[in-house]
N, C-alpha and C. Protein backbone atom coordinates (compact mmCIF):
# COMPACT_ATOMS: atom_id res chain seq x y z
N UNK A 1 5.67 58.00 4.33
CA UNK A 1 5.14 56.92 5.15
C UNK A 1 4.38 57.52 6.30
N UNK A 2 3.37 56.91 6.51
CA UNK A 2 2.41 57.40 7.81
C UNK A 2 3.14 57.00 9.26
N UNK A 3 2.51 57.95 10.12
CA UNK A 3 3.10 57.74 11.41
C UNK A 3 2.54 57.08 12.14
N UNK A 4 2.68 56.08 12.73
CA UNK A 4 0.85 55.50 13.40
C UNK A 4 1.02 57.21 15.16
N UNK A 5 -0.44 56.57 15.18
CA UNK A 5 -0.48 57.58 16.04
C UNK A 5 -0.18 57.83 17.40
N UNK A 6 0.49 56.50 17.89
CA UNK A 6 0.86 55.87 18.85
C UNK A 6 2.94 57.09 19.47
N UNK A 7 2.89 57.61 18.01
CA UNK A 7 4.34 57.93 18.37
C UNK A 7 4.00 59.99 18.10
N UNK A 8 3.12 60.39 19.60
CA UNK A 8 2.90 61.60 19.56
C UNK A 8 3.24 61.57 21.37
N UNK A 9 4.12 61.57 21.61
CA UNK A 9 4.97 61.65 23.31
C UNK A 9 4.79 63.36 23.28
N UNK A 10 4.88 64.08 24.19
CA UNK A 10 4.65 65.28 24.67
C UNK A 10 6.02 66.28 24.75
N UNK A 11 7.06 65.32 24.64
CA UNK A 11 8.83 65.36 24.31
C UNK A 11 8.86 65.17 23.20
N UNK A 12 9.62 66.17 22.23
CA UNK A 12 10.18 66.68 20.76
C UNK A 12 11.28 65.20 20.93
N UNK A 13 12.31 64.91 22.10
CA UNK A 13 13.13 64.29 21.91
C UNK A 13 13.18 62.54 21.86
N UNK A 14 11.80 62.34 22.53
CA UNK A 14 11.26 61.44 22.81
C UNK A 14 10.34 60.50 21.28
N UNK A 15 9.86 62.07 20.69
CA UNK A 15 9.14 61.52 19.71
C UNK A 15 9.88 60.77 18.97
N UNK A 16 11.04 61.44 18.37
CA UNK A 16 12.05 61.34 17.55
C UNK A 16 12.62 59.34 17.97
N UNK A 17 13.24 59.49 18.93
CA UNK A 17 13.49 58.23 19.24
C UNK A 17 12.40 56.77 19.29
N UNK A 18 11.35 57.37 19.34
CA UNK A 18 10.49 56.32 19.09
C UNK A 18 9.79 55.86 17.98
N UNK A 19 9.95 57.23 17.18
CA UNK A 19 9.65 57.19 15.62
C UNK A 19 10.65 56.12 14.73
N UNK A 20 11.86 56.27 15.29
CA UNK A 20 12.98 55.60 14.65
C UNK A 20 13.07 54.25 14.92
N UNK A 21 12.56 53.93 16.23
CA UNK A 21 12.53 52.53 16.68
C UNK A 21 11.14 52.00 15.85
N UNK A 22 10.33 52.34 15.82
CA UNK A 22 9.03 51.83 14.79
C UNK A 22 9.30 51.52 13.07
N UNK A 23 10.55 52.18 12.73
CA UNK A 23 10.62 52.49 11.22
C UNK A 23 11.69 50.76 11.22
N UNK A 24 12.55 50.84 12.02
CA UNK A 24 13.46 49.84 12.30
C UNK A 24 12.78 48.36 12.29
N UNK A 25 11.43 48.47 12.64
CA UNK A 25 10.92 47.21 12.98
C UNK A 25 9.96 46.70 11.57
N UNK A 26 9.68 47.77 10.47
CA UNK A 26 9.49 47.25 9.53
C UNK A 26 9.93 46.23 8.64
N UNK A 27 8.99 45.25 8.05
CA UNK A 27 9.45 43.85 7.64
C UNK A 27 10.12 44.65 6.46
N UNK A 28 11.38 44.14 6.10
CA UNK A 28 12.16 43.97 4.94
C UNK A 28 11.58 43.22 4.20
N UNK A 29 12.04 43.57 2.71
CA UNK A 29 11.62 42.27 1.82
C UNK A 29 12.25 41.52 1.37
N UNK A 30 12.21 40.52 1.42
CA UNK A 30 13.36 39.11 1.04
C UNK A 30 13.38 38.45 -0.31
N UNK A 31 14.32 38.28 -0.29
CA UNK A 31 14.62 37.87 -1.53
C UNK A 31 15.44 36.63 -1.93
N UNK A 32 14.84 35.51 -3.06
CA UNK A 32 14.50 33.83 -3.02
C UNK A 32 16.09 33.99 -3.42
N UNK A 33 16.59 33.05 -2.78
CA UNK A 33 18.43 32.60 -3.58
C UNK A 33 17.81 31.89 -5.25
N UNK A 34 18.99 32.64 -5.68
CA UNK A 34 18.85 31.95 -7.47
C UNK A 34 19.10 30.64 -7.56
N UNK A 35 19.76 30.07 -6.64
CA UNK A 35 20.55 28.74 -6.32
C UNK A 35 19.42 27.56 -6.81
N UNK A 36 18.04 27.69 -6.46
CA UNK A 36 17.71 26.48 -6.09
C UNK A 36 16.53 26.66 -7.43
N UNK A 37 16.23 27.71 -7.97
CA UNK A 37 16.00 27.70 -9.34
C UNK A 37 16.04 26.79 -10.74
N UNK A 38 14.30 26.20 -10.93
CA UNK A 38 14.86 25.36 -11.29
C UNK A 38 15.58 24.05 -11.31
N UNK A 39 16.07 23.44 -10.18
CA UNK A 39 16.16 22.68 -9.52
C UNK A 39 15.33 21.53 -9.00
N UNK A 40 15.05 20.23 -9.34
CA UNK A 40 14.24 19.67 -8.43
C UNK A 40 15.09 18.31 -8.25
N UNK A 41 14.41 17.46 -7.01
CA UNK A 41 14.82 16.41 -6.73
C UNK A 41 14.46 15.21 -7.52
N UNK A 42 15.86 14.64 -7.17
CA UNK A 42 15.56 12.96 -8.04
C UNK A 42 15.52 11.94 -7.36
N UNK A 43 14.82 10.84 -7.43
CA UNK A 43 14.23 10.13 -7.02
C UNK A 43 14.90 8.55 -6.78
N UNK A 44 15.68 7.99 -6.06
CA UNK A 44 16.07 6.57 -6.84
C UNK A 44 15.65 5.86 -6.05
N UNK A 45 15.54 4.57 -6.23
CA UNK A 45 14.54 3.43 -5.83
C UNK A 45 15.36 2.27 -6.28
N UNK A 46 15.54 1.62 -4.58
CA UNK A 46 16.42 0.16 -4.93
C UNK A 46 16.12 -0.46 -3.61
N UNK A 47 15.56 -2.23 -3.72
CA UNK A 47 15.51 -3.29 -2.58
C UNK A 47 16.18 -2.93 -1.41
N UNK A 48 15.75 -3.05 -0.45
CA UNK A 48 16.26 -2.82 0.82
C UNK A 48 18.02 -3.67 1.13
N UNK A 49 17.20 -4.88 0.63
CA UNK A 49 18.27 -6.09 0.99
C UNK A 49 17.66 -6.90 -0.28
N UNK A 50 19.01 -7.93 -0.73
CA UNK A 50 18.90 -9.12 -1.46
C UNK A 50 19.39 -9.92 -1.21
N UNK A 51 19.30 -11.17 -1.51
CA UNK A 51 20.22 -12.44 -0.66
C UNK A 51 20.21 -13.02 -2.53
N UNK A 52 22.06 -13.54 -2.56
CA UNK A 52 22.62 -14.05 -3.52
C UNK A 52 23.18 -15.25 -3.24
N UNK A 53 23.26 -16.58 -3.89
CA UNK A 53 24.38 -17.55 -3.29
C UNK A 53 25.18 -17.57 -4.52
N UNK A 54 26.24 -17.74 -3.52
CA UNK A 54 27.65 -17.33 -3.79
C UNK A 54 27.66 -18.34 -5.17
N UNK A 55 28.59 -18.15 -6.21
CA UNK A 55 28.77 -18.51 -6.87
C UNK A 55 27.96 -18.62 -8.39
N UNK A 56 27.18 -17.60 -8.08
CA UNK A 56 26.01 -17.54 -9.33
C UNK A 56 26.13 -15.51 -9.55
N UNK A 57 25.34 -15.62 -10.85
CA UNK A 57 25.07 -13.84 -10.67
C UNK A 57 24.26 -13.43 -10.23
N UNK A 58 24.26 -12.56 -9.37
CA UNK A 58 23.42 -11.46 -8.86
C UNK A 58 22.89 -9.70 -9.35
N UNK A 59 21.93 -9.60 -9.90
CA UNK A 59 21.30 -8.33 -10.37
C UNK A 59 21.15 -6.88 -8.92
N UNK A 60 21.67 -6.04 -9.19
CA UNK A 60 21.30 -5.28 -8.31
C UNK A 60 20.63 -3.63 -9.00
N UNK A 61 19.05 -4.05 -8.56
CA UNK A 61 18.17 -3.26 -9.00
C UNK A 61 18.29 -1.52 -8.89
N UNK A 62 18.46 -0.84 -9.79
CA UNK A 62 18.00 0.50 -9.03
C UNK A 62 17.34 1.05 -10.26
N UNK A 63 16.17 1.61 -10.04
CA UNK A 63 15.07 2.64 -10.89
C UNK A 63 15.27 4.17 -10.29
N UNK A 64 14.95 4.99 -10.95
CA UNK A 64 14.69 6.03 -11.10
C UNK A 64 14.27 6.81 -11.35
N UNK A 65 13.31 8.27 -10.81
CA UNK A 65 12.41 8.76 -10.94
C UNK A 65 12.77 10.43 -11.65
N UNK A 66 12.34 10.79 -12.61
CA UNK A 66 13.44 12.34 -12.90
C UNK A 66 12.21 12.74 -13.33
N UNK A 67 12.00 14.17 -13.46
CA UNK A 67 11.21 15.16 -14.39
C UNK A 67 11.63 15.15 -15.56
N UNK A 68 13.04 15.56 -15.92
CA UNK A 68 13.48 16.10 -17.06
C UNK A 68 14.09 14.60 -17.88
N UNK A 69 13.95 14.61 -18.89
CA UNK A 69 13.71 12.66 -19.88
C UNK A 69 15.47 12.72 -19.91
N UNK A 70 16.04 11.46 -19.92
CA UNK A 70 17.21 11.48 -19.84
C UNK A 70 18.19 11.72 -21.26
N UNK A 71 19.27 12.11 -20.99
CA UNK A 71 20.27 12.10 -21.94
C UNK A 71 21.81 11.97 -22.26
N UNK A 72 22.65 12.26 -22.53
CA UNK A 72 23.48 12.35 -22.72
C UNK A 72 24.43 12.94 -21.45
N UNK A 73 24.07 13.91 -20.93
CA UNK A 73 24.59 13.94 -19.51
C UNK A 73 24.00 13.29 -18.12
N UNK A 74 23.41 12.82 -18.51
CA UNK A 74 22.44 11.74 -17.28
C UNK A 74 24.02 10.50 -17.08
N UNK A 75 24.45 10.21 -15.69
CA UNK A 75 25.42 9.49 -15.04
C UNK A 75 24.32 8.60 -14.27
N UNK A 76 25.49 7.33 -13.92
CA UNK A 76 25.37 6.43 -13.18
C UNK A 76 26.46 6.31 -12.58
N UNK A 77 26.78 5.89 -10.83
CA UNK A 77 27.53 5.92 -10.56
C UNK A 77 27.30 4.57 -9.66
N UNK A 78 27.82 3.74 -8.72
CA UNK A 78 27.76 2.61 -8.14
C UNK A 78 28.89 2.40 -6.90
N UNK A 79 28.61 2.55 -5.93
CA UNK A 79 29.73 2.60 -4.94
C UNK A 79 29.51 1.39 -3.41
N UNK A 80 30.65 0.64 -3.43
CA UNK A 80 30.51 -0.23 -2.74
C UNK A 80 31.05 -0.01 -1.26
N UNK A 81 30.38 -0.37 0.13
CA UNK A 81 31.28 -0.05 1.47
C UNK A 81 31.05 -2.00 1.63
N UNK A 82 32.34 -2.35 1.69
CA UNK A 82 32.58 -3.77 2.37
C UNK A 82 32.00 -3.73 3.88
N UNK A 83 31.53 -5.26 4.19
CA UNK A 83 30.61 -5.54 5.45
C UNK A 83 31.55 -5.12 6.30
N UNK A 84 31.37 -4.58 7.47
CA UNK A 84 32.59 -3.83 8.71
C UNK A 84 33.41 -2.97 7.94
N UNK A 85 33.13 -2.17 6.99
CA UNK A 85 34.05 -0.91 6.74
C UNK A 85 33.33 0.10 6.53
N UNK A 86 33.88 1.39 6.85
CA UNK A 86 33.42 2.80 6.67
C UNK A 86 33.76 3.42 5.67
N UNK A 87 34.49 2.67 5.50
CA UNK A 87 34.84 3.46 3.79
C UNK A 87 33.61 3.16 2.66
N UNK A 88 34.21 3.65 1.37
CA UNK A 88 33.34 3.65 0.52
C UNK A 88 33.72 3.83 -0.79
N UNK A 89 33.68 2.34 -1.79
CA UNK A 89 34.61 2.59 -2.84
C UNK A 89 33.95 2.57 -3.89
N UNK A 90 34.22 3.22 -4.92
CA UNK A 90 33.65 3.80 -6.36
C UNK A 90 34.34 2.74 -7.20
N UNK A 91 33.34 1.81 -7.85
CA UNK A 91 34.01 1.10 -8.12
C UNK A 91 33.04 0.89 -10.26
N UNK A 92 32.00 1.49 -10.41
CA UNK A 92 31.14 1.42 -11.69
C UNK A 92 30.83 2.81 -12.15
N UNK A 93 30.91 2.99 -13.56
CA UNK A 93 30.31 4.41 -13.50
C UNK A 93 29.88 4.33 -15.17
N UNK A 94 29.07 4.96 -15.13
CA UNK A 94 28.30 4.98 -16.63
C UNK A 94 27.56 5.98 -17.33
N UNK A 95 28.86 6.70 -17.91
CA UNK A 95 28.40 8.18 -19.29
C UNK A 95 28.48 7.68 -20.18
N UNK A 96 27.34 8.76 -21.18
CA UNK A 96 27.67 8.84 -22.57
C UNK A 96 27.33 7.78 -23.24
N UNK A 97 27.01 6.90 -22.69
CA UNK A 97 26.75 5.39 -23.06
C UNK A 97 28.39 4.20 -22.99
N UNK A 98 28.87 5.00 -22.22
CA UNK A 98 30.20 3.83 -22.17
C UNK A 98 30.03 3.42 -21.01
N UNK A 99 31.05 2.43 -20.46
CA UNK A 99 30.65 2.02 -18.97
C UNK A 99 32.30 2.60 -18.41
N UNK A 100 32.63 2.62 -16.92
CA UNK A 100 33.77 2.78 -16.75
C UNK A 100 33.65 2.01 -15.42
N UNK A 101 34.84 1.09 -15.54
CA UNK A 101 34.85 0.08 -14.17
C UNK A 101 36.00 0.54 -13.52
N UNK A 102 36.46 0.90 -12.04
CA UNK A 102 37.33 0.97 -11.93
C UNK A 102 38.22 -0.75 -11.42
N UNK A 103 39.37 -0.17 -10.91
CA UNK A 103 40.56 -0.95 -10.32
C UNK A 103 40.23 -1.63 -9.19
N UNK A 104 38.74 -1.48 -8.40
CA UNK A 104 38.93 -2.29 -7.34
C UNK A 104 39.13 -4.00 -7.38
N UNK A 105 39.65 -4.87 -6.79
CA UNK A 105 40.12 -6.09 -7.58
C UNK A 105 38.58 -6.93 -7.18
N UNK A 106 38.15 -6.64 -6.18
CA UNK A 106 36.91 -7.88 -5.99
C UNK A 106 35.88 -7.32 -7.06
N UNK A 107 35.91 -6.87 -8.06
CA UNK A 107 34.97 -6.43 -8.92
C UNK A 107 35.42 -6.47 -10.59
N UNK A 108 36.80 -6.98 -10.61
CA UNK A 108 37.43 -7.07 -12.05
C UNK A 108 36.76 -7.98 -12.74
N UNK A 109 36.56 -7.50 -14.29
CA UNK A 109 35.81 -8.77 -14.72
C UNK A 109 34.85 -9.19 -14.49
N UNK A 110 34.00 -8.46 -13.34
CA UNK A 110 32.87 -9.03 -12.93
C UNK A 110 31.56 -8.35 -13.12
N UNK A 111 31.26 -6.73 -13.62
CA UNK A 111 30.39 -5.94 -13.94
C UNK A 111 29.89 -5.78 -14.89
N UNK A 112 28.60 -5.66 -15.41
CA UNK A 112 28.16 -5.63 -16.29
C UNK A 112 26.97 -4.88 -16.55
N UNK A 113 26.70 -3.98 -17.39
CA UNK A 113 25.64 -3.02 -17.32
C UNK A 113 24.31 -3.66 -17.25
N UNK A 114 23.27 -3.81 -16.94
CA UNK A 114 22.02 -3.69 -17.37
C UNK A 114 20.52 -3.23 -17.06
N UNK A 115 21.17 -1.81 -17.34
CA UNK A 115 20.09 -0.49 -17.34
C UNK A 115 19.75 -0.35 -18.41
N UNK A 116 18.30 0.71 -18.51
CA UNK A 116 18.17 1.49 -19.62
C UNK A 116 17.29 2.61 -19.24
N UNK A 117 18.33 3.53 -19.65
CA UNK A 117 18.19 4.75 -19.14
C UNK A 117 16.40 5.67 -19.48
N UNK A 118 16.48 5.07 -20.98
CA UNK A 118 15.19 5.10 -21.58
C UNK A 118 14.17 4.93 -20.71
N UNK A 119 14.47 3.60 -19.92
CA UNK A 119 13.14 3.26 -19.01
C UNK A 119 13.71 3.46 -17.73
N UNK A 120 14.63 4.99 -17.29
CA UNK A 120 14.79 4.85 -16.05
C UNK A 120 15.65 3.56 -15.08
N UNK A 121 16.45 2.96 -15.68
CA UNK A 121 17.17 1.99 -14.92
C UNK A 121 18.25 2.26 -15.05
N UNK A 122 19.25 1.95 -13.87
CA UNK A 122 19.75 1.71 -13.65
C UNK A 122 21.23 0.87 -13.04
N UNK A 123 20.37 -0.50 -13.41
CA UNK A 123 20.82 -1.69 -12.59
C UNK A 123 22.18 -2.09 -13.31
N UNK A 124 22.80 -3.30 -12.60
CA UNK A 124 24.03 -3.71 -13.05
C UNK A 124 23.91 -5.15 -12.19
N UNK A 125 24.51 -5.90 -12.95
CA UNK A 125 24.99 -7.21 -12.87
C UNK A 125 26.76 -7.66 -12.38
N UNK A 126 26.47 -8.83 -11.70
CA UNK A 126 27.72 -8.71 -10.65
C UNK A 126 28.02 -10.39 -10.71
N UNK A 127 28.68 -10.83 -11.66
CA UNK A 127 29.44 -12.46 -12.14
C UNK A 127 30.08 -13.24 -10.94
N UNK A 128 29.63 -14.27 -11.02
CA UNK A 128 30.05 -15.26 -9.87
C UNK A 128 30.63 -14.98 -8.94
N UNK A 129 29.27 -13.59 -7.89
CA UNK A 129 29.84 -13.53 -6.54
C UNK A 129 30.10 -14.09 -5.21
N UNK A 130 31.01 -13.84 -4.88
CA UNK A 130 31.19 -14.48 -3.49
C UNK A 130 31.01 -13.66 -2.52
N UNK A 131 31.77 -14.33 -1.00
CA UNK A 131 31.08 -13.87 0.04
C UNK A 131 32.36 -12.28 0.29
N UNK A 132 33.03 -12.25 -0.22
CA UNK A 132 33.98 -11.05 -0.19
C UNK A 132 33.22 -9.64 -0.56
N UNK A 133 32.36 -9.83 -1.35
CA UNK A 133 30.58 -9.12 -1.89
C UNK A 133 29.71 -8.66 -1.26
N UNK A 134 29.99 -9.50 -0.12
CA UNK A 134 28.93 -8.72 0.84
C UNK A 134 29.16 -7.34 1.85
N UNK A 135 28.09 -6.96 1.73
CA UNK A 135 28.37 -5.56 1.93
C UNK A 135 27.23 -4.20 1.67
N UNK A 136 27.25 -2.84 1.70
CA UNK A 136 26.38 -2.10 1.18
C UNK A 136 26.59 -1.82 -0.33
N UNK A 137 25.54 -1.66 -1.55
CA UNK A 137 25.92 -0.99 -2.22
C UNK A 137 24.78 0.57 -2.74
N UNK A 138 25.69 1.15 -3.22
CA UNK A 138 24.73 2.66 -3.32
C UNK A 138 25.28 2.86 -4.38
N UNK A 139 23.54 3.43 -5.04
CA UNK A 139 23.24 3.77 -6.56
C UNK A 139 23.23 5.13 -6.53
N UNK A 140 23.76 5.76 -7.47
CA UNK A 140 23.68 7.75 -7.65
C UNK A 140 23.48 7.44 -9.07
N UNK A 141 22.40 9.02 -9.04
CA UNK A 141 22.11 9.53 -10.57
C UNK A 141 22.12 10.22 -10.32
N UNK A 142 22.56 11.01 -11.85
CA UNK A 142 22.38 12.53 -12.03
C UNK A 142 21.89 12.49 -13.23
N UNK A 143 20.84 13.20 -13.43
CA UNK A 143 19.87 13.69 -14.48
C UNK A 143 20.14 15.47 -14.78
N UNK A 144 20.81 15.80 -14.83
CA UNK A 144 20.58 17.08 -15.14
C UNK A 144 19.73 18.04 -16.13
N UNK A 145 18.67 18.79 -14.98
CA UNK A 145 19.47 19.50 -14.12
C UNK A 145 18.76 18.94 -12.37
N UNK A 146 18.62 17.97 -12.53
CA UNK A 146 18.04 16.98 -11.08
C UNK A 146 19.25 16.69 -10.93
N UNK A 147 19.10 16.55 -9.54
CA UNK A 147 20.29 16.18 -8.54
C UNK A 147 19.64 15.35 -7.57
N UNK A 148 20.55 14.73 -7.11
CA UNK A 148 20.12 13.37 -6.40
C UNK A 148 20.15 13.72 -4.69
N UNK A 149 19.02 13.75 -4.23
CA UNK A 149 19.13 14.25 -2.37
C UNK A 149 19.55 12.73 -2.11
N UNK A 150 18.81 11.92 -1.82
CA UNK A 150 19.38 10.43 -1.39
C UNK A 150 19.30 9.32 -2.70
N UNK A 151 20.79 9.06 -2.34
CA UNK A 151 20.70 7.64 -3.20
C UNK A 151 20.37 6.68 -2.72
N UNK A 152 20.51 5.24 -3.34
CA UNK A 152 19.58 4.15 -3.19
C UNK A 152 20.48 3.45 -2.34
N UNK A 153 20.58 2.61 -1.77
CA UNK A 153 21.38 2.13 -0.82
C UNK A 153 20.06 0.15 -0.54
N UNK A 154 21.17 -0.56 -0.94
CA UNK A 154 21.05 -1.96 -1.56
C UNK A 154 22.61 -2.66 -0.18
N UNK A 155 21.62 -3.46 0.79
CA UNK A 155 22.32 -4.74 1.83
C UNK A 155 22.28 -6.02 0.42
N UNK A 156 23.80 -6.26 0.54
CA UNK A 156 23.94 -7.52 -0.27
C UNK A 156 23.69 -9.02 0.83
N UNK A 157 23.46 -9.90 1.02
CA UNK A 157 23.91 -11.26 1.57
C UNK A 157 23.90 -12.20 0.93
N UNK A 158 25.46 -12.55 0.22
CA UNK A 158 25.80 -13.64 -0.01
C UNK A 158 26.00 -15.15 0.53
N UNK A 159 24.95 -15.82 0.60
CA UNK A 159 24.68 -17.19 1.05
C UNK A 159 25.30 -18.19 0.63
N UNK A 160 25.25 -19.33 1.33
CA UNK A 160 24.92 -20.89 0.44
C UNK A 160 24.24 -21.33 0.00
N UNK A 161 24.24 -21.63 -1.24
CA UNK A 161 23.64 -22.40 -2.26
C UNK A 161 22.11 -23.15 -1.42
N UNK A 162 22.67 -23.89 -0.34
CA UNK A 162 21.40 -24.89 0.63
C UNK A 162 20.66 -24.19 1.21
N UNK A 163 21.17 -22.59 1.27
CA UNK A 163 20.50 -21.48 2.18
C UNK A 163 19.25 -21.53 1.79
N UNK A 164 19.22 -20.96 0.15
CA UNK A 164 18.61 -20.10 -0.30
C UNK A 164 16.96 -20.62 -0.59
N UNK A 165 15.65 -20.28 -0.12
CA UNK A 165 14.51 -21.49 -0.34
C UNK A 165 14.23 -21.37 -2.28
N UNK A 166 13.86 -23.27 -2.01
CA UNK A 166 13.73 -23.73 -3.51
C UNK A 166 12.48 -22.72 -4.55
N UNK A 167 11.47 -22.03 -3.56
CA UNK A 167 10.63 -21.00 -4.05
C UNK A 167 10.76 -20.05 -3.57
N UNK A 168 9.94 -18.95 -3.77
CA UNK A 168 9.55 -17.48 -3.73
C UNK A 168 9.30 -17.41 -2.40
N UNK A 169 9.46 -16.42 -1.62
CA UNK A 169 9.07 -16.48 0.04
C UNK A 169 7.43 -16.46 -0.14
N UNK A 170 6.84 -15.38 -1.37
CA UNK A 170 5.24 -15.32 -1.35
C UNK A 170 4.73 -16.36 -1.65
N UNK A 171 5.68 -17.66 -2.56
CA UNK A 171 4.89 -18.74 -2.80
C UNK A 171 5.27 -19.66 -1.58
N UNK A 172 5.90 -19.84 -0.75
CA UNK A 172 5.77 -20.65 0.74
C UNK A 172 4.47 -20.10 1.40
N UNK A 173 4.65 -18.72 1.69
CA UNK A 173 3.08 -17.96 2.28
C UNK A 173 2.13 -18.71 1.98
N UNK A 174 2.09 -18.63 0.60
CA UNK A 174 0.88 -18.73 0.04
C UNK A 174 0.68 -20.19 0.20
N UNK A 175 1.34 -21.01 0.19
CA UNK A 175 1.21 -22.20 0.27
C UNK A 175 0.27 -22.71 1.70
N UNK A 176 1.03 -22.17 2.39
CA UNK A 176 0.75 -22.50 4.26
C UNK A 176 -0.35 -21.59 4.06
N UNK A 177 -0.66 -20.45 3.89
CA UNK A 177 -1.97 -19.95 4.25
C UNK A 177 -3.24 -20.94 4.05
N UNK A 178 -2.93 -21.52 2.45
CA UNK A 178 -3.97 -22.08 1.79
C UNK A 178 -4.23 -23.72 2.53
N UNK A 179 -3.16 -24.41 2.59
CA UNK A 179 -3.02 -25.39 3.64
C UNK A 179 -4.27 -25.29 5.15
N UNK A 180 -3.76 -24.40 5.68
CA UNK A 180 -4.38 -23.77 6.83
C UNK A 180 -5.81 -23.43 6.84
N UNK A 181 -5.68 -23.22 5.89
CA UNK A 181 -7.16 -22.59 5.38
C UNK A 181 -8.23 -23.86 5.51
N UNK A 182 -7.76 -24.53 4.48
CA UNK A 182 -7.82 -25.84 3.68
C UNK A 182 -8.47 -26.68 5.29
N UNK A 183 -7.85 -26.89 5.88
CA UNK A 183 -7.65 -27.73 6.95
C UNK A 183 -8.48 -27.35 7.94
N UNK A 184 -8.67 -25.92 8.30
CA UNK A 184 -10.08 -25.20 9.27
C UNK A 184 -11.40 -25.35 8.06
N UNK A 185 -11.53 -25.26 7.08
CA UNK A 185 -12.91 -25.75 6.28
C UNK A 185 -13.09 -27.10 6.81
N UNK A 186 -12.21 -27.94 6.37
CA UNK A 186 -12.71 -29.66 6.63
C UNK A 186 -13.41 -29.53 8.02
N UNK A 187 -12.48 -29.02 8.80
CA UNK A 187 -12.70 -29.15 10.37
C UNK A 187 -13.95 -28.93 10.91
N UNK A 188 -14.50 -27.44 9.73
CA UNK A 188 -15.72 -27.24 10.01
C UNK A 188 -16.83 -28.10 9.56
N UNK A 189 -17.04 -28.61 8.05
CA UNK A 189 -17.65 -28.94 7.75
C UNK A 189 -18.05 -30.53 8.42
N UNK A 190 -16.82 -31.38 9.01
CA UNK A 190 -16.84 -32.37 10.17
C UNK A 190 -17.55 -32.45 11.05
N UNK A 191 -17.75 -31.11 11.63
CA UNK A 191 -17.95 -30.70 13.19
C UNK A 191 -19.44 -30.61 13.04
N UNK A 192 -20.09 -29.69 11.50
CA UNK A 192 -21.78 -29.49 11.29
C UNK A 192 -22.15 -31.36 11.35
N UNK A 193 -21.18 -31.66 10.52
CA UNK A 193 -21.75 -33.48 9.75
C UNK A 193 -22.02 -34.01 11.53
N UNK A 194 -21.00 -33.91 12.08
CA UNK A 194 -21.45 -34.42 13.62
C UNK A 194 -22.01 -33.90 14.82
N UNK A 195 -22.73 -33.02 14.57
CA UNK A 195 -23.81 -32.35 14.99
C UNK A 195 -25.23 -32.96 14.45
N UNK A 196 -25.62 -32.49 13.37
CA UNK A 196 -26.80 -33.24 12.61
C UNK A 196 -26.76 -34.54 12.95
N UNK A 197 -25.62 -35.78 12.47
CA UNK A 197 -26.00 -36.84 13.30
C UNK A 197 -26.31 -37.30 14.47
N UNK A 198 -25.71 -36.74 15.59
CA UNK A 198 -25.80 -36.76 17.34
C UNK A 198 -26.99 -35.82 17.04
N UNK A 199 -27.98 -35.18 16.89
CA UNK A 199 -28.94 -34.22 17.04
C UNK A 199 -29.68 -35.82 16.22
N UNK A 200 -29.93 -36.32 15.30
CA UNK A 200 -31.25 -37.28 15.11
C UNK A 200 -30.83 -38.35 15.38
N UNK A 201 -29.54 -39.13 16.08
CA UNK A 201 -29.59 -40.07 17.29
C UNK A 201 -30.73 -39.78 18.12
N UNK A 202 -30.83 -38.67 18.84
CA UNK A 202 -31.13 -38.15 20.45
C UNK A 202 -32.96 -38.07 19.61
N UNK A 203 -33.05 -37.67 18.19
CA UNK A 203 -34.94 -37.36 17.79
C UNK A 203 -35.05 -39.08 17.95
N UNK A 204 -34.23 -39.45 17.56
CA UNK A 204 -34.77 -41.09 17.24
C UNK A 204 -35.38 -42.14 18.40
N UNK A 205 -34.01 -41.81 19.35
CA UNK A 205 -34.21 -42.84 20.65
C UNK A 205 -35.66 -42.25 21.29
């Protein structure tokens, strides 16, 4: 290895020590952890919030985004935290193509798959819920060899029946926009019509 020329001191003892401090400061070469090899992130995708009234079923969406096409070790997992709790209970899970429900009681009888993994879904169905339902729920996949950085995380609100509007929120929008709309045209076309007339009143007299 070359010396730069910077380490020629006029002291034998001097050189020495400064030679050694220069060799010390050379970059090492680093080397990538095997760990993350291979590896990429997965993707899941689910509604912020949904509003359900009580007593009907409710769908709770989750899609999913993977590199590698799914299979046989590809999981679903489904975990519920009740409204004011910190906990967090595992209560759906789905290998192999079987489903596995556990023991929690506000969920007996009441789950039902309907994903397809084929097309990336996820979702599951939830039988005449009530307001005991409300709460967070969070979707996990595992695609292997994808691993899941954040899962999907789904606000339930279980309503009343009178709550809930008789249409689509985009079709109320759309309604009132067009209304609105509707109603500044006339206004205008009024306002020209009574102009032109008051304008050949005033040519006439």
């Amino acid at each position: 290895v070359a010396v730069p020329g910077g380490c020629r001191p006029l002291v034998v003892g001097q050189r020495r020590q400064r030679c050694a401090l220069w060799v010390l400061l050379l970059p090492l070469p680093v080397s990538l952890s095997p760990v993350t090899a291979g590896v990429s992130a997965l993707e899941v995708y689910t509604p912020k919030e949904i509003y359900v009234a009580n007593g009907t079923q409710g769908k709770l969406p989750c899609k999913f985004k993977s590199a590698n096409t799914t299979s046989r070790l590809t999981t679903i997992s489904w975990s519920f935290q009740p409204e004011g709790s910190h906990t967090t209970v595992s209560f759906f899970h789905y290998s192999q193509g079987q489903v596995y429900i556990g023991d929690y009681p506000p969920f007996k009888d009441r789950i039902t798959w309907a994903g397809d993994l084929d097309k990336k879904d996820a979702s599951i169905n939830i039988e005449n819920i009530q307001f005991i339902h409300n709460g967070t729920y969070i979707c996990d996949v595992k695609n292997p060899p994808d691993i899941v950085v954040y899962p999907g995380y789904i606000r339930l609100y279980v309503v009343e029946k009178e709550v809930l509007p008789m249409f689509p929120v985009w079709v109320v929008v759309g309604i009132v926009t067009a209304v609105i709309g509707l109603t500044l045209l006339i206004s205008m076309i009024l306002a020209v019509l009574y102009r032109r007339r008051s304008s050949k009143r005033d040519y006439t007299g």
